[in-house]
C-alpha atoms as a PDB file:
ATOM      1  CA  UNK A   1     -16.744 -11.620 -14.295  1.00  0.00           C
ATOM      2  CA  UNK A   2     -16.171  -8.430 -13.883  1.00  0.00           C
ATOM      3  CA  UNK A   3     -14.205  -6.115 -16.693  1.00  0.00           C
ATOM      4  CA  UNK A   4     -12.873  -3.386 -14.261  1.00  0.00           C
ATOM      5  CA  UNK A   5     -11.063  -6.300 -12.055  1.00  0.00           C
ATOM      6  CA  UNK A   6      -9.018  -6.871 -15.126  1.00  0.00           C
ATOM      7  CA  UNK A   7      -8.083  -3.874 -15.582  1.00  0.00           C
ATOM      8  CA  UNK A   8      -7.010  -3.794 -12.043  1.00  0.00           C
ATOM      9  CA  UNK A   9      -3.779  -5.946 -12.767  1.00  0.00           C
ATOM     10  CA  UNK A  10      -1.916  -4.167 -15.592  1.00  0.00           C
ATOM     11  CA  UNK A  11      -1.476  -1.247 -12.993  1.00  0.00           C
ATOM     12  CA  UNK A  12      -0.435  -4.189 -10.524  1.00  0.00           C
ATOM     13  CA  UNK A  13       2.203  -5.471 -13.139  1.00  0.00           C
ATOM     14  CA  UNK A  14       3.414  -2.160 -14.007  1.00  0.00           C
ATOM     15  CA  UNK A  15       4.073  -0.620 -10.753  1.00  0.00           C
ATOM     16  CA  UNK A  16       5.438  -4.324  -9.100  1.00  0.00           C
ATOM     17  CA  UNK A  17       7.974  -4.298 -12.560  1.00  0.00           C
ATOM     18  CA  UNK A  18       8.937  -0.549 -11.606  1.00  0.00           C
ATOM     19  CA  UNK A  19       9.191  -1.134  -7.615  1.00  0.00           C
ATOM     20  CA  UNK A  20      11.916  -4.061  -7.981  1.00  0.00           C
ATOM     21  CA  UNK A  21      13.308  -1.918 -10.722  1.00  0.00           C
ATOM     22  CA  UNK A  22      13.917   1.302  -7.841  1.00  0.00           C
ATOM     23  CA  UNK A  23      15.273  -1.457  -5.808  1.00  0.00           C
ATOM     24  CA  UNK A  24      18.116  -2.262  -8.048  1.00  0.00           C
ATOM     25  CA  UNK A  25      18.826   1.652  -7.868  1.00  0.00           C
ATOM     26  CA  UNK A  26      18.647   1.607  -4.615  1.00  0.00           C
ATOM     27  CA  UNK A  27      21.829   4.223  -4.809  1.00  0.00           C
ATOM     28  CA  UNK A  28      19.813   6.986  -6.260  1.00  0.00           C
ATOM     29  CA  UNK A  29      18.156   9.863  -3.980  1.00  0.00           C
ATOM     30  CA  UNK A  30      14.807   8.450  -2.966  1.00  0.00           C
ATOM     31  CA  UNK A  31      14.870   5.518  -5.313  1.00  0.00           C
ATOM     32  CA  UNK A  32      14.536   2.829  -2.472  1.00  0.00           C
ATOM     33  CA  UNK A  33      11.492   4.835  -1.312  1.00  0.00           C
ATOM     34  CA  UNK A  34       9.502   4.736  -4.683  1.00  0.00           C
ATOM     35  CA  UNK A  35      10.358   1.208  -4.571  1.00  0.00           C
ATOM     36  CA  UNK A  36       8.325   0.670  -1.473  1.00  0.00           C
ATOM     37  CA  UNK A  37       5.701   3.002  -2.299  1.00  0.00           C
ATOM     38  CA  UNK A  38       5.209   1.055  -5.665  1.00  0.00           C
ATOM     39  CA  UNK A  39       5.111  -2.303  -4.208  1.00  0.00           C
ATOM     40  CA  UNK A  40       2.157  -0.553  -1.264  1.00  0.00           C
ATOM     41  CA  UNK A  41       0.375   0.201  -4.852  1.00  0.00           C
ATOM     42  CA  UNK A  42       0.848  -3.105  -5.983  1.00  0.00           C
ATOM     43  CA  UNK A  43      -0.674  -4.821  -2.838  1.00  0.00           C
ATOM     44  CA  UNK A  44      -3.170  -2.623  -3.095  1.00  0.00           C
ATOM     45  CA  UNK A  45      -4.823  -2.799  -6.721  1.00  0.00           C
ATOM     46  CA  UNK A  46      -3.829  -6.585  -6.779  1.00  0.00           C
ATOM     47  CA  UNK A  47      -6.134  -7.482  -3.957  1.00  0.00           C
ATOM     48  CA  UNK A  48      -8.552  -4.636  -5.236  1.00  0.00           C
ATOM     49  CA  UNK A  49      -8.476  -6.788  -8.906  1.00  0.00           C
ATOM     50  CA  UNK A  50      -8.819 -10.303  -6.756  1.00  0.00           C
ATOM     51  CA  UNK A  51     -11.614  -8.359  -4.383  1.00  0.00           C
ATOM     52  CA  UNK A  52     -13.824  -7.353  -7.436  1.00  0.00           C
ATOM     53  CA  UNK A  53     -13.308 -11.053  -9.094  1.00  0.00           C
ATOM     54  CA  UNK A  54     -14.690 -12.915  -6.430  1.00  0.00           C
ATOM     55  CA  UNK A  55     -18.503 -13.499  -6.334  1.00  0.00           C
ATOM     56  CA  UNK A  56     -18.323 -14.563  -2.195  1.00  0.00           C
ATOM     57  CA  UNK A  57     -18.754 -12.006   0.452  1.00  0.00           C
ATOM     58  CA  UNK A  58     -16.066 -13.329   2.992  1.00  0.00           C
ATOM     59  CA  UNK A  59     -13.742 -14.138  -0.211  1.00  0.00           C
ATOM     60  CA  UNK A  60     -14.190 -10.381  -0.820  1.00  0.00           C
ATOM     61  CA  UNK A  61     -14.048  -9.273   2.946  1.00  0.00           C
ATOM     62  CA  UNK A  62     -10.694 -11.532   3.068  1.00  0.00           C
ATOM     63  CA  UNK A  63      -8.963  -9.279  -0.336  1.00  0.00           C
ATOM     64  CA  UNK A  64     -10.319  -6.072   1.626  1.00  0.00           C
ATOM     65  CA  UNK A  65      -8.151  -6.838   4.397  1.00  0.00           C
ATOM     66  CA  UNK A  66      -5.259  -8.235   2.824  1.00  0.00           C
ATOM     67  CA  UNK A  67      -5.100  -5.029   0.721  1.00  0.00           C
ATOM     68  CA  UNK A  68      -5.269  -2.262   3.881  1.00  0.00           C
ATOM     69  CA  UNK A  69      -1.423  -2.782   4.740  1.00  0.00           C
ATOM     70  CA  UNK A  70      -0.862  -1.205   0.964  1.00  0.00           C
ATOM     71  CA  UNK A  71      -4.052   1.390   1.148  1.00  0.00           C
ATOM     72  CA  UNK A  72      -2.401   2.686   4.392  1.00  0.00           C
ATOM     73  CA  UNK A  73       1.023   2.882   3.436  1.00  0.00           C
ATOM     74  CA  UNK A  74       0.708   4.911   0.462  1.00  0.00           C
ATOM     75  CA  UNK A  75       0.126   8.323   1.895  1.00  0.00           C
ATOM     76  CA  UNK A  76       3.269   7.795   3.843  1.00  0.00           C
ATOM     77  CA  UNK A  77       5.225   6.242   1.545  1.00  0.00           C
ATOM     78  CA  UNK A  78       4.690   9.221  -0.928  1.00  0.00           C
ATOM     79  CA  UNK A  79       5.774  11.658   1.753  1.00  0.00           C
ATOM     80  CA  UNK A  80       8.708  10.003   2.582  1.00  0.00           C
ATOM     81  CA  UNK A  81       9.687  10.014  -1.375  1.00  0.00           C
ATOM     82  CA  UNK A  82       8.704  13.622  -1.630  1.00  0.00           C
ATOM     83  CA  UNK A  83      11.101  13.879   1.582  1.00  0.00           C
ATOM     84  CA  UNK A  84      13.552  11.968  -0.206  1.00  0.00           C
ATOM     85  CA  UNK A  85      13.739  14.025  -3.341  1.00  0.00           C
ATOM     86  CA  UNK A  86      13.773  17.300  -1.355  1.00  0.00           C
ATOM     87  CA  UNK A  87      16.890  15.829   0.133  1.00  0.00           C
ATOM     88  CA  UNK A  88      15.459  15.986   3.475  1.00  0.00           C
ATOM     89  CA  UNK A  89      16.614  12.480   4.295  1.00  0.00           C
ATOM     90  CA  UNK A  90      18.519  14.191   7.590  1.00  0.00           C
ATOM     91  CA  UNK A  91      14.724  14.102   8.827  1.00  0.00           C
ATOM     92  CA  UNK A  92      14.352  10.533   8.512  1.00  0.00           C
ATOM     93  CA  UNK A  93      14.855   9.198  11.902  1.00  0.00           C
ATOM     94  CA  UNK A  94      13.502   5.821  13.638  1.00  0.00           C
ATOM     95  CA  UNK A  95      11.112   7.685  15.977  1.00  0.00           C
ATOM     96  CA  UNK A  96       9.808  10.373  13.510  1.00  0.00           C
ATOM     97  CA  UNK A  97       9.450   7.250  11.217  1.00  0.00           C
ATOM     98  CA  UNK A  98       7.672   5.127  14.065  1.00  0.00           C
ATOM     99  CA  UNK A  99       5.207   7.854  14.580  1.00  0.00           C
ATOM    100  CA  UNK A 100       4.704   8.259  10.438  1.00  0.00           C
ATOM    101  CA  UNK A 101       3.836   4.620  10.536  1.00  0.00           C
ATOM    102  CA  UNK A 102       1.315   4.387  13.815  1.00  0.00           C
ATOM    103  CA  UNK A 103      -1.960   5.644  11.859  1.00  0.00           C
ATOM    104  CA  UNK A 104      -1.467   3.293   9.059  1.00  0.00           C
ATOM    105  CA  UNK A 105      -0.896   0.630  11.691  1.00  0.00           C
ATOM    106  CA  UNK A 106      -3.953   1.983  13.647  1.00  0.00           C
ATOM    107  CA  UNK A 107      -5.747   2.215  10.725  1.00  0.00           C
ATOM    108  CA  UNK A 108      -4.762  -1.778   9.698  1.00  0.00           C
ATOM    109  CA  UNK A 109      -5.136  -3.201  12.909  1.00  0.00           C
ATOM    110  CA  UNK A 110      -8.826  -1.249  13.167  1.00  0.00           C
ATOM    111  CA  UNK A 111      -9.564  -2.817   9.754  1.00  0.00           C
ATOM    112  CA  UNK A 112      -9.193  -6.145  11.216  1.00  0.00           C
ATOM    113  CA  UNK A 113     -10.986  -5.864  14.063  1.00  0.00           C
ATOM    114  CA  UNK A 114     -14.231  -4.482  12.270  1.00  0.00           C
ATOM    115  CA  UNK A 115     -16.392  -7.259  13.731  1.00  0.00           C
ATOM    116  CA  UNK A 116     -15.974  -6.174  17.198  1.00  0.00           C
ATOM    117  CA  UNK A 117     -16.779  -2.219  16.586  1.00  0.00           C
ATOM    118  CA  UNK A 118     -18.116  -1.630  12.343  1.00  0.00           C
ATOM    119  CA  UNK A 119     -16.061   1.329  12.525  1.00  0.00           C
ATOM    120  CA  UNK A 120     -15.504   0.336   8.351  1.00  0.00           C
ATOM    121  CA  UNK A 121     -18.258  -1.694   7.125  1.00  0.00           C
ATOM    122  CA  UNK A 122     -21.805  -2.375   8.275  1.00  0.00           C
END
């Protein structure tokens, strides 16, 4: 068992407590925004914790994939709260918000589709 996997999960609890709590403020400036960006975080260190627990390769290669969606969604989740906050949410449109999300769906969809190139992993 590893110790750091753990230690993994209170940051999990934490920011999955905090995300459904910006949801319920959803009328604040850039509330509903930290709420997703928390809940990316939680994806992402919960499958991290579940990655470093299991003693399997494909277990591990299955929480690696499962936990991409939330790796590549932070970045753009935390600009679009920094966005948010700036009160720049006249920027926020559905194609300049399409094209924010395309390299994290690049980036997913390349993830999952190591076998055929080992772009990621060897």
């Amino acid at each position: 068992m590893n110790p750091f996997a753990i230690l993994m999960f209170i940051p999990a609890a934490a920011c999955f407590i905090l995300g459904f709590y910006c949801f319920r403020k959803g009328n604040l400036i850039g509330a509903r925004t930290l709420g997703f960006l928390l809940l990316s975080i939680t994806l992402w260190s919960t499958m991290y914790g579940l990655e470093l627990l299991s003693s399997e390769l494909e277990t591990m290669r299955l929480f690696n994939r499962i936990s991409y969606p939330g790796i590549a969604t932070v970045p753009v989740f935390f600009f679009l709260f920094v966005m948010a906050v700036a009160d720049r949410r006249k920027w926020f449109s559905a194609g300049r918000l399409f094209l924010l999300f395309l390299i994290p769906l690049f980036t997913v969809i390349s993830m999952w589709t190591n076998e055929i190139h080992w772009l990621f992993y060897e």
